[in-house]
C-alpha atoms as a PDB file:
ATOM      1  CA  UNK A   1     119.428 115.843 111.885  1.00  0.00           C
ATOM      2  CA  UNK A   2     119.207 112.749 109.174  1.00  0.00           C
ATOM      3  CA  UNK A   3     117.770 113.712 105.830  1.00  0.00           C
ATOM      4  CA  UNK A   4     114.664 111.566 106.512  1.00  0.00           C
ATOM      5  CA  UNK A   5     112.361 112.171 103.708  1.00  0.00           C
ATOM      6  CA  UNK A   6     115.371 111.463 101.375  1.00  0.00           C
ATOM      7  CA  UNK A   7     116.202 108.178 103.127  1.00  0.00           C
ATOM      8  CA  UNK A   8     112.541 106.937 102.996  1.00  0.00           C
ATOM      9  CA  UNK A   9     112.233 107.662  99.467  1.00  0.00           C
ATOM     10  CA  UNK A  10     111.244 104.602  97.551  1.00  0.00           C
ATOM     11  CA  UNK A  11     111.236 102.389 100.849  1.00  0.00           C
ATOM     12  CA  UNK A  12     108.447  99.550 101.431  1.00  0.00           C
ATOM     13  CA  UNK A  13     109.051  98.976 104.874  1.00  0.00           C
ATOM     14  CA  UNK A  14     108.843 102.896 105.902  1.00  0.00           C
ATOM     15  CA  UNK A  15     107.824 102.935 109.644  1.00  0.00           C
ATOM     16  CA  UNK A  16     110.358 100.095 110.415  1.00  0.00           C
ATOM     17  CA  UNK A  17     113.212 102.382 108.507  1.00  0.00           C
ATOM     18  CA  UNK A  18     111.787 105.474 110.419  1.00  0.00           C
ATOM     19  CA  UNK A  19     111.811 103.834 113.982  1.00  0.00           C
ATOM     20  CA  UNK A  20     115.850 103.391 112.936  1.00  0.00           C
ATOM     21  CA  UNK A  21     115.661 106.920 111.535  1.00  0.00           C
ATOM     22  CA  UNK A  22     115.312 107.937 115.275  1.00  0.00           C
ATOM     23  CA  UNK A  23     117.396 105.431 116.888  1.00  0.00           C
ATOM     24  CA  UNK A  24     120.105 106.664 114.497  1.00  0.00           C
ATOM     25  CA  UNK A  25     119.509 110.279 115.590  1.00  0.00           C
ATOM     26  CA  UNK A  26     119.493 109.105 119.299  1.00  0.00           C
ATOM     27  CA  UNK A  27     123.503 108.009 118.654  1.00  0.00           C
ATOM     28  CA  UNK A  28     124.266 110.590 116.921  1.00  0.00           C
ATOM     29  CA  UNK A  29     123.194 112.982 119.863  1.00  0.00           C
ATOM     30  CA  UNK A  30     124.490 110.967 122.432  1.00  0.00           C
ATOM     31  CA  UNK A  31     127.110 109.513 121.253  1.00  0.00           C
ATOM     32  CA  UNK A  32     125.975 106.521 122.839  1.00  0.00           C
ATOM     33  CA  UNK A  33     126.062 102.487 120.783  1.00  0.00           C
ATOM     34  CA  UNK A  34     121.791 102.407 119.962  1.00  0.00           C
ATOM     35  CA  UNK A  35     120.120  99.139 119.264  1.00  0.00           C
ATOM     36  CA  UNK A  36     117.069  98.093 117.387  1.00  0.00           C
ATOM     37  CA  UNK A  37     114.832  95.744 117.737  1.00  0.00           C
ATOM     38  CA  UNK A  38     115.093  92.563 115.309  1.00  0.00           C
ATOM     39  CA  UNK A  39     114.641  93.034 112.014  1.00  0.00           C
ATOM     40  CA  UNK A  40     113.121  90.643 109.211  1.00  0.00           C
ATOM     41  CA  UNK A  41     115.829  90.355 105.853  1.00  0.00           C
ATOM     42  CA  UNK A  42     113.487  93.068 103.481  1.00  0.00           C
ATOM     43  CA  UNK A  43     113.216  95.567 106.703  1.00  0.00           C
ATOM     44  CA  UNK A  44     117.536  94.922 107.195  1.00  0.00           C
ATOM     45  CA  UNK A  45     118.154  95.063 103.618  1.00  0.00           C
ATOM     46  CA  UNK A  46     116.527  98.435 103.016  1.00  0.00           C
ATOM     47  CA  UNK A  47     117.518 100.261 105.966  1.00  0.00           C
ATOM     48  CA  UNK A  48     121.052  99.155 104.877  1.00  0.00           C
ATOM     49  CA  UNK A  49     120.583 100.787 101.516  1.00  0.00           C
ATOM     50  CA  UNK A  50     119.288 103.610 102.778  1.00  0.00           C
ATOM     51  CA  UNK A  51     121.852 104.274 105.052  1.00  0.00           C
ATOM     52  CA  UNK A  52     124.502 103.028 102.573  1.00  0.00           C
ATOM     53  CA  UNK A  53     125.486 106.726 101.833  1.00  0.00           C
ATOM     54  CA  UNK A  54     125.755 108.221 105.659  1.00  0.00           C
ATOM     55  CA  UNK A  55     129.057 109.309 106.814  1.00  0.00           C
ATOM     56  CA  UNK A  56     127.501 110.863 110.722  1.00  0.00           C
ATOM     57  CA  UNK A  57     127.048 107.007 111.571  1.00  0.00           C
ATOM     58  CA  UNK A  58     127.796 103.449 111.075  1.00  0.00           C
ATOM     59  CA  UNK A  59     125.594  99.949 111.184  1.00  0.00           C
ATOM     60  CA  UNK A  60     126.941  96.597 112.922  1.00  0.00           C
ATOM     61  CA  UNK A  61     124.213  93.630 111.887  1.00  0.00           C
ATOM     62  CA  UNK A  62     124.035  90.269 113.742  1.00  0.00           C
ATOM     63  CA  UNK A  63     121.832  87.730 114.810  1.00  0.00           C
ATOM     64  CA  UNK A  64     123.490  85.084 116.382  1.00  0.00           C
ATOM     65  CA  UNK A  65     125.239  83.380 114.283  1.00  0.00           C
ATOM     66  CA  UNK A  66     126.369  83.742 110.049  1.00  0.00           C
ATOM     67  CA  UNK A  67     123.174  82.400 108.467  1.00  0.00           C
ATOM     68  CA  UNK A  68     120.707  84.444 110.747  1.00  0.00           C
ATOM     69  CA  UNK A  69     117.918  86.061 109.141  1.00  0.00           C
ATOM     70  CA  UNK A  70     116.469  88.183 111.320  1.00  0.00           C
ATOM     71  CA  UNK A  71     119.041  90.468 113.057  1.00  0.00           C
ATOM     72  CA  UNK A  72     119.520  93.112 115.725  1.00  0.00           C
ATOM     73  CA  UNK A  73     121.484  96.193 114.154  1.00  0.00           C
ATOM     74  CA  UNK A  74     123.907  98.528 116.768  1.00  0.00           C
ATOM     75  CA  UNK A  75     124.054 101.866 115.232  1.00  0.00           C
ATOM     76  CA  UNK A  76     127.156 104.273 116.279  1.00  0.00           C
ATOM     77  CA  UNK A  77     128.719 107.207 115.247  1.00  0.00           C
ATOM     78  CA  UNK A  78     131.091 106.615 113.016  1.00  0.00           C
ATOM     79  CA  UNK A  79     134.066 108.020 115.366  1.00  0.00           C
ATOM     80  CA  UNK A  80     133.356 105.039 117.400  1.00  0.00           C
ATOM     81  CA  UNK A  81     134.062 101.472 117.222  1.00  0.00           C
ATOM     82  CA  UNK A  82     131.789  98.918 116.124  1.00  0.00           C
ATOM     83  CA  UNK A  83     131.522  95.458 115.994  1.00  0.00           C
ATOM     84  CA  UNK A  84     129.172  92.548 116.044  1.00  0.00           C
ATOM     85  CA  UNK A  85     130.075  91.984 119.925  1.00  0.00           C
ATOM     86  CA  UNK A  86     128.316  94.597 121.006  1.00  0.00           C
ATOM     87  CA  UNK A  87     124.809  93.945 119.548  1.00  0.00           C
ATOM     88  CA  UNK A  88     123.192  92.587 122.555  1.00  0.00           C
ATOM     89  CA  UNK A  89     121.594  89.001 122.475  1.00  0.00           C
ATOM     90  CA  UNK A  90     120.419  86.045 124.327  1.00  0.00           C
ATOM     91  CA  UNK A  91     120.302  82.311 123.599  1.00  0.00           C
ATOM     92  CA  UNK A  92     117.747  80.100 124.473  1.00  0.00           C
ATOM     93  CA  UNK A  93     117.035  76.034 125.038  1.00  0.00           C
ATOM     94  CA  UNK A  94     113.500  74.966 124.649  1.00  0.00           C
ATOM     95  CA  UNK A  95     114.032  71.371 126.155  1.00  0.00           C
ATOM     96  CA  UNK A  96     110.837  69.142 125.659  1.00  0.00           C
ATOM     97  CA  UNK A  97     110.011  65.421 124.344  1.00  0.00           C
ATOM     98  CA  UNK A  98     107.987  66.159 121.160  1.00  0.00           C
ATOM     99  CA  UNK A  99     108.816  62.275 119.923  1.00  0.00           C
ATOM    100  CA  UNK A 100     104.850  62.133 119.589  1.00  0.00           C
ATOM    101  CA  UNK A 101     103.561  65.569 119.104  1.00  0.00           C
ATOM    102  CA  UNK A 102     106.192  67.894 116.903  1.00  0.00           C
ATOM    103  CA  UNK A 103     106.572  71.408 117.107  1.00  0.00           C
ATOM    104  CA  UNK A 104     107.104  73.490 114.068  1.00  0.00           C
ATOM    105  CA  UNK A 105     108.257  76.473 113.918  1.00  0.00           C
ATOM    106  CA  UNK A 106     105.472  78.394 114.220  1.00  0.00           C
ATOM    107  CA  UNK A 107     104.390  76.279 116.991  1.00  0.00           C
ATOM    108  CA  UNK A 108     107.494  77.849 119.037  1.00  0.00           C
ATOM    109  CA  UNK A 109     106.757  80.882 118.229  1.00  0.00           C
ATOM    110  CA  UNK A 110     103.680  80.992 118.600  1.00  0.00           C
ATOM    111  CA  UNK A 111     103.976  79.720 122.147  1.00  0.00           C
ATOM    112  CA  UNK A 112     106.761  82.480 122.889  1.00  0.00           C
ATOM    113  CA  UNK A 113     103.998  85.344 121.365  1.00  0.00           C
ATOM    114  CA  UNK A 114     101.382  83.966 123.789  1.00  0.00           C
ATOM    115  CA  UNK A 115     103.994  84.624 127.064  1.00  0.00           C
ATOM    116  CA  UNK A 116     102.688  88.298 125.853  1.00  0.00           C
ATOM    117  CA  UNK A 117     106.011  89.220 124.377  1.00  0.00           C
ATOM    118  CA  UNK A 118     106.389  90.716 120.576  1.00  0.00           C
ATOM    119  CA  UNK A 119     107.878  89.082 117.106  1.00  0.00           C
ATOM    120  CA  UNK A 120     109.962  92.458 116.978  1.00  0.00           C
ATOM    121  CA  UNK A 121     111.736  91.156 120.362  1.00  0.00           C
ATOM    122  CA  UNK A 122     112.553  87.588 119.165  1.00  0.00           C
ATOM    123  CA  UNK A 123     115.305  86.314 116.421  1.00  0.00           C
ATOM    124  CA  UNK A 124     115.070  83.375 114.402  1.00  0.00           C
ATOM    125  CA  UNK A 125     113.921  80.043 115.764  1.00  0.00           C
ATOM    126  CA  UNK A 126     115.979  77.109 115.538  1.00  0.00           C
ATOM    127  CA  UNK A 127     113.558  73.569 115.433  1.00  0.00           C
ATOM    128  CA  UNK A 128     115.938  70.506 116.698  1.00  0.00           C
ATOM    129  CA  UNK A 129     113.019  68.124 115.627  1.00  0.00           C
ATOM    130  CA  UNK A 130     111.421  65.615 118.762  1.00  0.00           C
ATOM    131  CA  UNK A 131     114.182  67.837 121.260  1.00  0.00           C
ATOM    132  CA  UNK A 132     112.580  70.935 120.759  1.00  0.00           C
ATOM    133  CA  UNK A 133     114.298  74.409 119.979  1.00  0.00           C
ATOM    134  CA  UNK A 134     116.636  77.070 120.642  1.00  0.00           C
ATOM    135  CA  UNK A 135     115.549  80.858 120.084  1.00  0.00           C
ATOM    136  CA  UNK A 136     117.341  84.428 120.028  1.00  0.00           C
ATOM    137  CA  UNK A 137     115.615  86.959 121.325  1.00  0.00           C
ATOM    138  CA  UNK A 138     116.449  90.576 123.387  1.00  0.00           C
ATOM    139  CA  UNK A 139     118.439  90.187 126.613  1.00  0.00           C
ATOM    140  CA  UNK A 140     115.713  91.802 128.543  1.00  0.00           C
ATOM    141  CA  UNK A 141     113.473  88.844 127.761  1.00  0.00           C
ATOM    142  CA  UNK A 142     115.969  85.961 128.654  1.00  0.00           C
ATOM    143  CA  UNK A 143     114.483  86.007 132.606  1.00  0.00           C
ATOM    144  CA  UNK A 144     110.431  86.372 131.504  1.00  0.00           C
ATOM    145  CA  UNK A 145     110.664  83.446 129.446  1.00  0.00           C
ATOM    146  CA  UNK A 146     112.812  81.301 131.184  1.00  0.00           C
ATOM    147  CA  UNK A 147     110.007  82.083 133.997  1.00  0.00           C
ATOM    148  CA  UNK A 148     107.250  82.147 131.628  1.00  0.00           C
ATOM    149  CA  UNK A 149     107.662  79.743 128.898  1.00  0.00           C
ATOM    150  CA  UNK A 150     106.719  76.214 130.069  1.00  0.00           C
ATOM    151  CA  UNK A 151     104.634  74.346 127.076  1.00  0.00           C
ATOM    152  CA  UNK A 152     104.812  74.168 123.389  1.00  0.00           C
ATOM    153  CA  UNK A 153     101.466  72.832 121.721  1.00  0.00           C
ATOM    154  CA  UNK A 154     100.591  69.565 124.465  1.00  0.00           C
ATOM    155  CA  UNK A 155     104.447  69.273 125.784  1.00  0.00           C
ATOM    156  CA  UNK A 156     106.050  70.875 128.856  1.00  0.00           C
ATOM    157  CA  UNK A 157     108.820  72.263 128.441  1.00  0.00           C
ATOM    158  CA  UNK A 158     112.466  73.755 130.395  1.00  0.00           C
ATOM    159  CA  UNK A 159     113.451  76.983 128.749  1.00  0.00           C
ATOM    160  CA  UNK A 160     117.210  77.885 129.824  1.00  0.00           C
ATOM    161  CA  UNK A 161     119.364  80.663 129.082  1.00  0.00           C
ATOM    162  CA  UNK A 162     122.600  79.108 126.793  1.00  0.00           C
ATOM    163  CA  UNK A 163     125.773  81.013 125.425  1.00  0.00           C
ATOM    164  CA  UNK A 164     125.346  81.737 121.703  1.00  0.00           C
ATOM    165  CA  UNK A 165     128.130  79.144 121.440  1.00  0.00           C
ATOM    166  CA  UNK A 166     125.885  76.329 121.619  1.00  0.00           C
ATOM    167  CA  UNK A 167     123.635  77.003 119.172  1.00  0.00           C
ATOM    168  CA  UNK A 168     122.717  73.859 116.941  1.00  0.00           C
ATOM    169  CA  UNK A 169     123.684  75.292 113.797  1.00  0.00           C
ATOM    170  CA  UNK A 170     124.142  73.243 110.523  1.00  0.00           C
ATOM    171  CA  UNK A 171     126.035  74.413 108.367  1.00  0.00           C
ATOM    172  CA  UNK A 172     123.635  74.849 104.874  1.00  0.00           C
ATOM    173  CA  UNK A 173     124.985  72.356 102.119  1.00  0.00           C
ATOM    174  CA  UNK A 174     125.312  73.743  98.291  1.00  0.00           C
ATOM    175  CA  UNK A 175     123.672  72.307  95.299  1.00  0.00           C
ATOM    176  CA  UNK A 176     124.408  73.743  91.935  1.00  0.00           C
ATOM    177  CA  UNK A 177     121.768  72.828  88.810  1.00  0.00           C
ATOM    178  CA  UNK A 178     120.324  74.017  85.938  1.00  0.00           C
ATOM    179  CA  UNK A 179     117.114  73.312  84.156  1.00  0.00           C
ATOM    180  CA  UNK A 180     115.169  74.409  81.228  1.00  0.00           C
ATOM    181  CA  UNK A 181     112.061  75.648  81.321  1.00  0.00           C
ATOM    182  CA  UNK A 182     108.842  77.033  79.113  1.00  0.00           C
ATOM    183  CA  UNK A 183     109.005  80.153  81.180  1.00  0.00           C
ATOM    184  CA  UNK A 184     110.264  81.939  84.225  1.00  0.00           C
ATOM    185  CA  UNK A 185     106.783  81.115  86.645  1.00  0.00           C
ATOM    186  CA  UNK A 186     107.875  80.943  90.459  1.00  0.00           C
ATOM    187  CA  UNK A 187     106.044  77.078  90.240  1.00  0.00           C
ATOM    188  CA  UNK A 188     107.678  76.269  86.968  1.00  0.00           C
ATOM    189  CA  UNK A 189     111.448  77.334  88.299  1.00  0.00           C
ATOM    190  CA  UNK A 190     111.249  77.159  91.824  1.00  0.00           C
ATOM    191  CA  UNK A 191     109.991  73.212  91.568  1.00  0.00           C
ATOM    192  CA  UNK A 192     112.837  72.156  89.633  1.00  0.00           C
ATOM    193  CA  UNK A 193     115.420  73.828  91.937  1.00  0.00           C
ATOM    194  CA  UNK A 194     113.876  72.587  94.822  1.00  0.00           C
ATOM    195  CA  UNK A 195     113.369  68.642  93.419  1.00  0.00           C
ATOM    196  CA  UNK A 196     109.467  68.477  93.984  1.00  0.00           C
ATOM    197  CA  UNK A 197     106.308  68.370  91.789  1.00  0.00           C
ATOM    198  CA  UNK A 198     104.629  71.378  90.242  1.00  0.00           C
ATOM    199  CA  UNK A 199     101.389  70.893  92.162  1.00  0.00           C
ATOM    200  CA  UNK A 200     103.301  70.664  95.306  1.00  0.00           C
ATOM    201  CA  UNK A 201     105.377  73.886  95.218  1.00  0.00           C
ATOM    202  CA  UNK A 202     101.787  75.186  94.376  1.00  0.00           C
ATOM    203  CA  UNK A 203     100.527  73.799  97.538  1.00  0.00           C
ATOM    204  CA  UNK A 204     103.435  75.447  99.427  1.00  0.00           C
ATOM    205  CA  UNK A 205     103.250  78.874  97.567  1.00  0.00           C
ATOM    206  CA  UNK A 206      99.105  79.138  98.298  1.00  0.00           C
ATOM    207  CA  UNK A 207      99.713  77.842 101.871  1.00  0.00           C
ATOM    208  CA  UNK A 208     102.365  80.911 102.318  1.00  0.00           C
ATOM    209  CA  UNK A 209     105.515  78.999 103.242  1.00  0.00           C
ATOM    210  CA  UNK A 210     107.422  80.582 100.243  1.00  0.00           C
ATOM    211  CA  UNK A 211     109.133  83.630 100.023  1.00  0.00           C
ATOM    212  CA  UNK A 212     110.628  85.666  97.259  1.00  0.00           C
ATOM    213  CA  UNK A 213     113.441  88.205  97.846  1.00  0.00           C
ATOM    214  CA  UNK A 214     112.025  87.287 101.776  1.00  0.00           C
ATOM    215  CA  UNK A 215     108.754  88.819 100.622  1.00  0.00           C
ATOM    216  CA  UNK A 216     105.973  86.585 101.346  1.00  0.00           C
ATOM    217  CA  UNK A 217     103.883  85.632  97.593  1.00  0.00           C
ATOM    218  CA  UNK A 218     100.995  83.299  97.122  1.00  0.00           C
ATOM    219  CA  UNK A 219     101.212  84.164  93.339  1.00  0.00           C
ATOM    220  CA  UNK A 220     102.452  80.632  91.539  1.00  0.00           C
ATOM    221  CA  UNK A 221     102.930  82.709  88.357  1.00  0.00           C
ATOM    222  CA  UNK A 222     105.411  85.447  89.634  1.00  0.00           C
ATOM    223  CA  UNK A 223     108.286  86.160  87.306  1.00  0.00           C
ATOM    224  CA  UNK A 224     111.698  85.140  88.308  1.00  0.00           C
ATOM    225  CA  UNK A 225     114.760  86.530  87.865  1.00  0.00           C
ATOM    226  CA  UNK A 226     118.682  86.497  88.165  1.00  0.00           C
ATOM    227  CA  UNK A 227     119.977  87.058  91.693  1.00  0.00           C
ATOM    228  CA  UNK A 228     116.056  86.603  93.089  1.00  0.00           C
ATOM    229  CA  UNK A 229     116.508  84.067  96.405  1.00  0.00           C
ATOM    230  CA  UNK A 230     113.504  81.815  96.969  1.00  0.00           C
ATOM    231  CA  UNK A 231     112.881  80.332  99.924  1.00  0.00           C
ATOM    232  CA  UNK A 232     110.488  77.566 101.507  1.00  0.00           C
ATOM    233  CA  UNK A 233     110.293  77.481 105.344  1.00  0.00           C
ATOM    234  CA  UNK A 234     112.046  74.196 106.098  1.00  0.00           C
ATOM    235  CA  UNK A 235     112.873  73.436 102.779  1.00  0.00           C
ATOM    236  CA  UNK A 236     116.251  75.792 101.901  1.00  0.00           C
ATOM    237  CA  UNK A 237     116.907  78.663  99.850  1.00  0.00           C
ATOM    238  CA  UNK A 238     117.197  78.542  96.258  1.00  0.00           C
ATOM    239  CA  UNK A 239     119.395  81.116  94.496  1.00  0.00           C
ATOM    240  CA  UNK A 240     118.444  82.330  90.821  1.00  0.00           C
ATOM    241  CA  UNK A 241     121.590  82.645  88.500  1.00  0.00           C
ATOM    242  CA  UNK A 242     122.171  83.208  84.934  1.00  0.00           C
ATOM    243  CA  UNK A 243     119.582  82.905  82.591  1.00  0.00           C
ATOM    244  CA  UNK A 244     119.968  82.183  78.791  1.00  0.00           C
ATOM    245  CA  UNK A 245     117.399  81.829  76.342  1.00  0.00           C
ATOM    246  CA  UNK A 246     117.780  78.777  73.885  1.00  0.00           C
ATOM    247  CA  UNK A 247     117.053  77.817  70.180  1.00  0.00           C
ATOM    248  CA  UNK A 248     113.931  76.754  70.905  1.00  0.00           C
ATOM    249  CA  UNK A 249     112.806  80.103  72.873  1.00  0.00           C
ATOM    250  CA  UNK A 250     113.121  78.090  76.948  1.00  0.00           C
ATOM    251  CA  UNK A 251     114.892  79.477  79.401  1.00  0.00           C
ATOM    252  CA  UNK A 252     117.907  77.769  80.463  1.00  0.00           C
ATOM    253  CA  UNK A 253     118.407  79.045  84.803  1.00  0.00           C
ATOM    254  CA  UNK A 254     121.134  78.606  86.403  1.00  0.00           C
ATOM    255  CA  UNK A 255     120.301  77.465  90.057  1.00  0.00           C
ATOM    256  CA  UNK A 256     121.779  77.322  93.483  1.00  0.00           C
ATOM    257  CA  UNK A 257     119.892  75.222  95.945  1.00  0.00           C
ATOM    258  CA  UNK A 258     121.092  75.968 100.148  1.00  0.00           C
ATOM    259  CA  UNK A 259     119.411  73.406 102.450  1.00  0.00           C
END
């Protein structure tokens, strides 16, 4: 048996860790590759901590493709081999006109969720603007909504099982900056990185499109700080770097925009 009390010390996202507490155990006893569900980045991220120190076991993440955020995770023991191929996905096409009425994200999802199916069964959701979308979600879903899934908001739509292969990804571009600011505020830093007004990272950050750390905030006035990853749904990632304080008592950030 897993120490589980020690490896859910501390954690935020404790059932989520728990349910992989089992699945982990499940390996372990049959020496069989188990796979979770998808997991957001913070659930990922502390599981992977918390099983950082193991030796019984070992953790494969993958999602699709490099960038993915939310990711299926095969867990083995660790006598056996492991890799990224055998974390078991599907692709999806969304085919649809949406010149005159787009689809956002959520809207895809959103549609997929009303099929009946659950967020924990799909991966991330790739918009390709007045085309539609491509999604990742659990094989055992790839026939129900290719059966199932026929409109997105007011257009019809074809959804088709694809190989992973042709997934629309772009590659994210890198921007390095820096800028000096009074203080450390999500609005104050997060604006400048991300080229927009104040008041409009303020109208992101209320409307909950921002992340910090992929932890959801509404709080304009939330300290930043090195190595903290801020991210606006359809707008990038922006990575916090080194931080010096100046003569004149501002804070001089080193920034990393992704978009």
């Amino acid at each position: 048996m897993l120490p589980r009390e020690e490896l859910l010390k501390g954690v935020e996202n404790r059932d989520e860790v728990a349910r992989v507490i089992d699945q982990a155990e499940k390996a372990i006893k049959t020496w069989e590759v188990v796979m979770t569900d998808f997991l957001s980045p913070p659930e990922l991220a502390e599981v992977q901590r918390s099983f950082s120190r193991l030796t019984e076991i070992h953790l494969v993440a993958w999602g699709g493709y490099p960038q993915a955020e939310r990711q299926r995770l095969a867990i083995a023991r660790s006598e056996l081999p492991l890799d990224e191929s055998q974390v078991e996905l599907v692709a999806l096409d969304i085919a649809g006109n949406f010149l005159f009425d787009t689809a956002t994200h959520r809207d895809f999802l959103g549609a997929m969720l009303g099929c009946g199916i659950v967020r924990d069964k799909t991966g991330d959701v790739i918009v390709l603007g007045e085309r539609g979308a491509q999604v990742i979600v659990v094989p055992e879903l790839g026939d129900y909504l290719e059966t199932h899934l026929k409109q997105v908001r007011s257009v019809p739509v074809n959804t088709r099982r694809i190989e992973l292969s042709e997934l629309k990804i772009r590659e994210p571009k890198k921007k390095e900056l820096t800028t000096v600011e009074a203080s450390l505020r999500l609005d104050a830093v997060a604006s400048a990185g991300f080229g927009m007004s104040r008041s409009k990272m303020v109208e992101f950050i209320d409307s909950g499109d921002v992340r910090v750390n992929w932890k959801d905030t509404t709080s304009p006035s939330a300290q930043l700080k090195t190595g903290d990853l801020v991210s606006i749904r359809g707008k990038g990632r922006l990575e916090i770097g080194e931080i010096a304080v100046t003569k004149k008592d501002r804070y001089r950030v080193q920034l990393t925009r992704y978009v």
